[in-house]
Protein backbone atom coordinates (compact mmCIF):
# COMPACT_ATOMS: atom_id res chain seq x y z
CA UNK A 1 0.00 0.00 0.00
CA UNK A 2 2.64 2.42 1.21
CA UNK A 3 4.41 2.19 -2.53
CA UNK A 4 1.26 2.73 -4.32
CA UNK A 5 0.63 5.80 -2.36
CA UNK A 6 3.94 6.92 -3.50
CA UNK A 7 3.45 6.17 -6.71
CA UNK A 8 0.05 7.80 -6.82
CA UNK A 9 1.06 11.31 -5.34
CA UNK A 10 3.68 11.52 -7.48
CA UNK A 11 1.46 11.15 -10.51
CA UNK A 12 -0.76 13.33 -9.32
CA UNK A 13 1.28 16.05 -7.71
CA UNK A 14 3.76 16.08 -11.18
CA UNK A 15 0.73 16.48 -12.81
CA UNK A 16 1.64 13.32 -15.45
CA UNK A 17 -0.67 12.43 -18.53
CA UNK A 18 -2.32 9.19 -17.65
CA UNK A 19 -4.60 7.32 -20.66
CA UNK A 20 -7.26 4.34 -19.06
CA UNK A 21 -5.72 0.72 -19.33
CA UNK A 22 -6.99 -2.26 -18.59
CA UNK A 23 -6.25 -4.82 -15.70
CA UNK A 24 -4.50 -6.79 -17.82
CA UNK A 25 -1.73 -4.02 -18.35
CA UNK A 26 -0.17 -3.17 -15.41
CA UNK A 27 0.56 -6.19 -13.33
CA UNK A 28 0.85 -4.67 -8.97
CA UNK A 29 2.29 -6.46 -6.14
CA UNK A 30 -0.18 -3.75 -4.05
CA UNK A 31 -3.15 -5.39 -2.58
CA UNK A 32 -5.47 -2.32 -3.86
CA UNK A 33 -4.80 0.48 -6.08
CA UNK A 34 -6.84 3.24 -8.02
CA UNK A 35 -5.68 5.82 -10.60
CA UNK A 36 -8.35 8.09 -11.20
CA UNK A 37 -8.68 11.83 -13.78
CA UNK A 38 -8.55 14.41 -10.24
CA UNK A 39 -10.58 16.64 -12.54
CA UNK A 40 -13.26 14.30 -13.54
CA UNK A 41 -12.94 11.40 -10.99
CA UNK A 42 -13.22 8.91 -13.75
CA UNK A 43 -11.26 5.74 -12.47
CA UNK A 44 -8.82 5.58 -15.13
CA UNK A 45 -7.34 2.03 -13.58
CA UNK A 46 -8.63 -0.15 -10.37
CA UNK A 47 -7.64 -3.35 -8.59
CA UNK A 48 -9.63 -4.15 -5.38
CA UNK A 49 -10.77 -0.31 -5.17
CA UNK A 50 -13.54 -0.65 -1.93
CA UNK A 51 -11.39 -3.42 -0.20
CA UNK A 52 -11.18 -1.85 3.20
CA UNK A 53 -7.53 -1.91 4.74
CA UNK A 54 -5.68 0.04 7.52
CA UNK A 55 -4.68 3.82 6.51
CA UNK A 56 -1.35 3.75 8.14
CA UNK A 57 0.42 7.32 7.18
CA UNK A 58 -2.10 7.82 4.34
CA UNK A 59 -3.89 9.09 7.27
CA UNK A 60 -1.90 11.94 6.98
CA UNK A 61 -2.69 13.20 4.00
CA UNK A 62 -6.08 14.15 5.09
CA UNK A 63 -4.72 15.35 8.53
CA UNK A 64 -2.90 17.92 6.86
CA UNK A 65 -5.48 18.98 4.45
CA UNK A 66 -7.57 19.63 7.65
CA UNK A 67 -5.30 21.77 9.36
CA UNK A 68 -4.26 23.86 6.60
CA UNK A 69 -8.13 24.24 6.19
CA UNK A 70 -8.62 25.09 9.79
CA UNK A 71 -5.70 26.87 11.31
CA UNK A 72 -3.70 29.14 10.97
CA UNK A 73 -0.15 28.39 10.23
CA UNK A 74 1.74 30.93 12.08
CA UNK A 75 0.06 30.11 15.54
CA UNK A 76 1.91 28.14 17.82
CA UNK A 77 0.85 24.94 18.90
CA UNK A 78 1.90 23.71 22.77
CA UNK A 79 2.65 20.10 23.25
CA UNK A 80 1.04 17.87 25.18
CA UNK A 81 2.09 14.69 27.43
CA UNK A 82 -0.05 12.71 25.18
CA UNK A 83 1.60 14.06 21.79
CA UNK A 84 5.64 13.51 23.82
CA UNK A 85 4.84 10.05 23.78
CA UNK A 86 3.56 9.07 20.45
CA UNK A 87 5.57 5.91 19.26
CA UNK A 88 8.39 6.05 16.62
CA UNK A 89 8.20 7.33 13.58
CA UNK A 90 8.13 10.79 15.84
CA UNK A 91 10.11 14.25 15.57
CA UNK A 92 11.18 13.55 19.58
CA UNK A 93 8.42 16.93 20.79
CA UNK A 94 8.64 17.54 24.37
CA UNK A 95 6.18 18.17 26.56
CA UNK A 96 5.35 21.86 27.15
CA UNK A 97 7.20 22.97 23.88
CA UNK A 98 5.73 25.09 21.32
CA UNK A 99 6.02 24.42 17.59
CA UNK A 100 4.58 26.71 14.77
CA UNK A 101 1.72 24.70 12.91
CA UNK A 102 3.55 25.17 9.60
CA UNK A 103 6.80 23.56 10.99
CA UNK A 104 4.84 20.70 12.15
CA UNK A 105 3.23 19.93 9.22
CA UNK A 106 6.44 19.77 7.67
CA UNK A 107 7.29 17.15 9.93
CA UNK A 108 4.33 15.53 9.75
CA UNK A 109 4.32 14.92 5.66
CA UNK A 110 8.09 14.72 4.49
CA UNK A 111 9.26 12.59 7.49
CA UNK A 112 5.68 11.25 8.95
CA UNK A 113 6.23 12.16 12.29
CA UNK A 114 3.49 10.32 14.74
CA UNK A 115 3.82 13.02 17.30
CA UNK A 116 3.23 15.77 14.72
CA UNK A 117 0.26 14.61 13.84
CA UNK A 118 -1.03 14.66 17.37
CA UNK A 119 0.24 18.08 18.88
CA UNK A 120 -1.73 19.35 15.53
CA UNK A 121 -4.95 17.63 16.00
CA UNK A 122 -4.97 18.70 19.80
CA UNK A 123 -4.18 21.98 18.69
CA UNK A 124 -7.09 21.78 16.08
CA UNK A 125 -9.35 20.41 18.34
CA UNK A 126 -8.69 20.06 21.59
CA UNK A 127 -8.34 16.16 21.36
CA UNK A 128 -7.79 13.70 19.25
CA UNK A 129 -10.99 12.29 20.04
CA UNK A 130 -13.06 15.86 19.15
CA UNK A 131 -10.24 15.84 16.04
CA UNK A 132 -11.35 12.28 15.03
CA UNK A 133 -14.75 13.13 14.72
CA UNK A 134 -13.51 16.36 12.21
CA UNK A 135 -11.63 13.93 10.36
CA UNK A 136 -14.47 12.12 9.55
CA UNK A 137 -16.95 14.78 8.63
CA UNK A 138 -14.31 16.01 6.12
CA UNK A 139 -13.97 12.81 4.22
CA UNK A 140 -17.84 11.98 4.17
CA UNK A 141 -17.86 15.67 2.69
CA UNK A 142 -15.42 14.44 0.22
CA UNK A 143 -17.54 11.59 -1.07
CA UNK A 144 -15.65 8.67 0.66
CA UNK A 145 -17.96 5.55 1.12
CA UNK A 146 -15.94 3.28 3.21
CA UNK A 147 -13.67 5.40 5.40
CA UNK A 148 -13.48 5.57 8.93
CA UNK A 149 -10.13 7.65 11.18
CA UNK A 150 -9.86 6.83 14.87
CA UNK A 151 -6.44 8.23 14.67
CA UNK A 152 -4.51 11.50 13.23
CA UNK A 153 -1.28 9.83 12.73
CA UNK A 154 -2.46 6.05 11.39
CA UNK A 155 -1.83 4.12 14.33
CA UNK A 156 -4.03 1.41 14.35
CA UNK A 157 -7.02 2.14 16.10
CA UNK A 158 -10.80 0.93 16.80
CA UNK A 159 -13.99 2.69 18.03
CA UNK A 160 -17.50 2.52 18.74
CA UNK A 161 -18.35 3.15 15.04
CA UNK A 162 -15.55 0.80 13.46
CA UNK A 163 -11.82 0.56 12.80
CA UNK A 164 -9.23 2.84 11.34
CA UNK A 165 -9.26 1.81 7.49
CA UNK A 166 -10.04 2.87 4.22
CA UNK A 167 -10.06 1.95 0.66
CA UNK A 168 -7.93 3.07 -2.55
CA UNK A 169 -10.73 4.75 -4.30
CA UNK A 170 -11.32 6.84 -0.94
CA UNK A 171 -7.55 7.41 -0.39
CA UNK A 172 -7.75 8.75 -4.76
CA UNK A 173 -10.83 10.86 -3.41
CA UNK A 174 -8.96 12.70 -0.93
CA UNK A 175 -5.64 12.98 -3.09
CA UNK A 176 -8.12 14.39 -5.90
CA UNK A 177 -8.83 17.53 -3.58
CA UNK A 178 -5.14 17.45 -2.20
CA UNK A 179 -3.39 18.90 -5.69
CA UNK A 180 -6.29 21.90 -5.42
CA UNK A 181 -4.70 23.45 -2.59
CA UNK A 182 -1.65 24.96 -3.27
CA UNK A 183 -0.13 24.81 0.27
CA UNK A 184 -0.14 21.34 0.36
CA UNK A 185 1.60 21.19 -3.31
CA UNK A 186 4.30 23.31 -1.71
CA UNK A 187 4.71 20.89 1.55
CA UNK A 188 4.87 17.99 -0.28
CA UNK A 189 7.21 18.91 -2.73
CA UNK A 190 9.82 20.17 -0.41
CA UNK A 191 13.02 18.72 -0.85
CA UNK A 192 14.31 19.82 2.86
CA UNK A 193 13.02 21.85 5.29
CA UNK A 194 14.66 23.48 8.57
CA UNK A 195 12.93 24.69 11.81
CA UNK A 196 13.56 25.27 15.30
CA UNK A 197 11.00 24.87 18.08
CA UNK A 198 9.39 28.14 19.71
CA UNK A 199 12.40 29.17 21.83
CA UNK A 200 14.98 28.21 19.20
CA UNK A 201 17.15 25.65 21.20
CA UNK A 202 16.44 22.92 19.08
CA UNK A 203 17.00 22.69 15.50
CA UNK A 204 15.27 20.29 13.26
CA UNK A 205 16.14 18.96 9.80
CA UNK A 206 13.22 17.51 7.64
CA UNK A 207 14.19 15.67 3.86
CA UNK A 208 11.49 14.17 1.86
CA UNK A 209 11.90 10.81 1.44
CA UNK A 210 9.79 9.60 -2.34
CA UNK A 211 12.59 8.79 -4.15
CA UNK A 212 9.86 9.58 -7.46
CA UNK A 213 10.46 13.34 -6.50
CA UNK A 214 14.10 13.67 -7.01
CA UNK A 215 13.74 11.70 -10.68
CA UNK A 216 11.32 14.99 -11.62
CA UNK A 217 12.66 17.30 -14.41
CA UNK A 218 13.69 20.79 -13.88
């Protein structure tokens, strides 16, 4: 899944002609995958497109899209005891620190940084819980059938109304409104970024790691 998803922002993000083919053309070691026109949201190709699976980091994707939505990105967001002890993949946050909301999103999309993802959906929110519930409201808006987020970061997770998962036609969805916002373009396609937290005693380094990125043309 995660290589697909590579794969798939990269066509969409470099903006790359794509013509429908059938099954029969493209042979995937990926368990589901979708290629759809962002414009249109004709599904140009599709293997196992509604098979629900776990999100991992594509979770991310529409964790950012909320926040740039919904905050501003020169406010700085505290963090929490909660968000200091997120598991690894994590930026290493400390509790009581303050990070601006556009450094963290850095963090959170060119090195998927678990603890990122939570000091911004407390900071959005309140909670992850009250952030959840966003989450969710925002992809039904976007047309996604068989979606559900329990978590900001794609942890695995499971609530009263189902488990963390989606599908690769809702993951497409999202991606399709992804490459209309400009801001996220501009994260994404970062080759490094540097920041420092809010008093300026630490210094972090982020690179983007799809390899696709680096093979673009000039």
């Amino acid at each position: 899944m995660k290589t697909i998803v590579s794969v798939f922002l990269y066509v969409i993000i470099c903006s790359i002609q794509i013509y429908a083919v059938s099954a029969e053309e493209i042979n995937l070691n990926a368990k589901a995958a979708v290629i759809m026109d962002a414009e249109s949201g004709k599904i140009l190709y599709e293997k196992f497109k509604d098979q629900k699976m776990p999100n991992a980091s594509t979770t991310k994707i529409l964790t950012c899209l909320y926040i740039l939505k919904h905050c501003d990105l020169d406010q700085m967001a505290e963090v929490s005891k909660n968000a200091a002890m997120q598991p690894k993949v994590r930026l290493g946050v400390r509790e009581g620190e303050k990070y601006k909301v556009k450094d963290l999103l850095y963090g959170l999309m060119l090195e998927s940084y678990n603890d990122c993802a939570v000091v911004l959906a407390e900071h959005a929110e309140g909670s992850v819980e009250k952030f959840e519930k966003r989450m969710n409201q925002m992809a039904e808006n976007l047309g996604t059938l068989n979606t559900h987020f329990v978590t900001p970061n794609g942890l695995d997770g499971i609530d009263k109304k189902g488990r963390h998962e989606t599908t690769a036609q809702d993951l497409a969805k999202i991606m399709a409104r992804c490459i209309k916002n400009q801001q996220f373009l501009e994260i994404t396609q970062t080759k490094q970024y540097t920041f420092t937290d809010g008093s300026r005693k630490r210094r972090f380094i982020c690179n983007n790691h799809n390899a696709l990125l680096s093979s673009m043309q000039e």
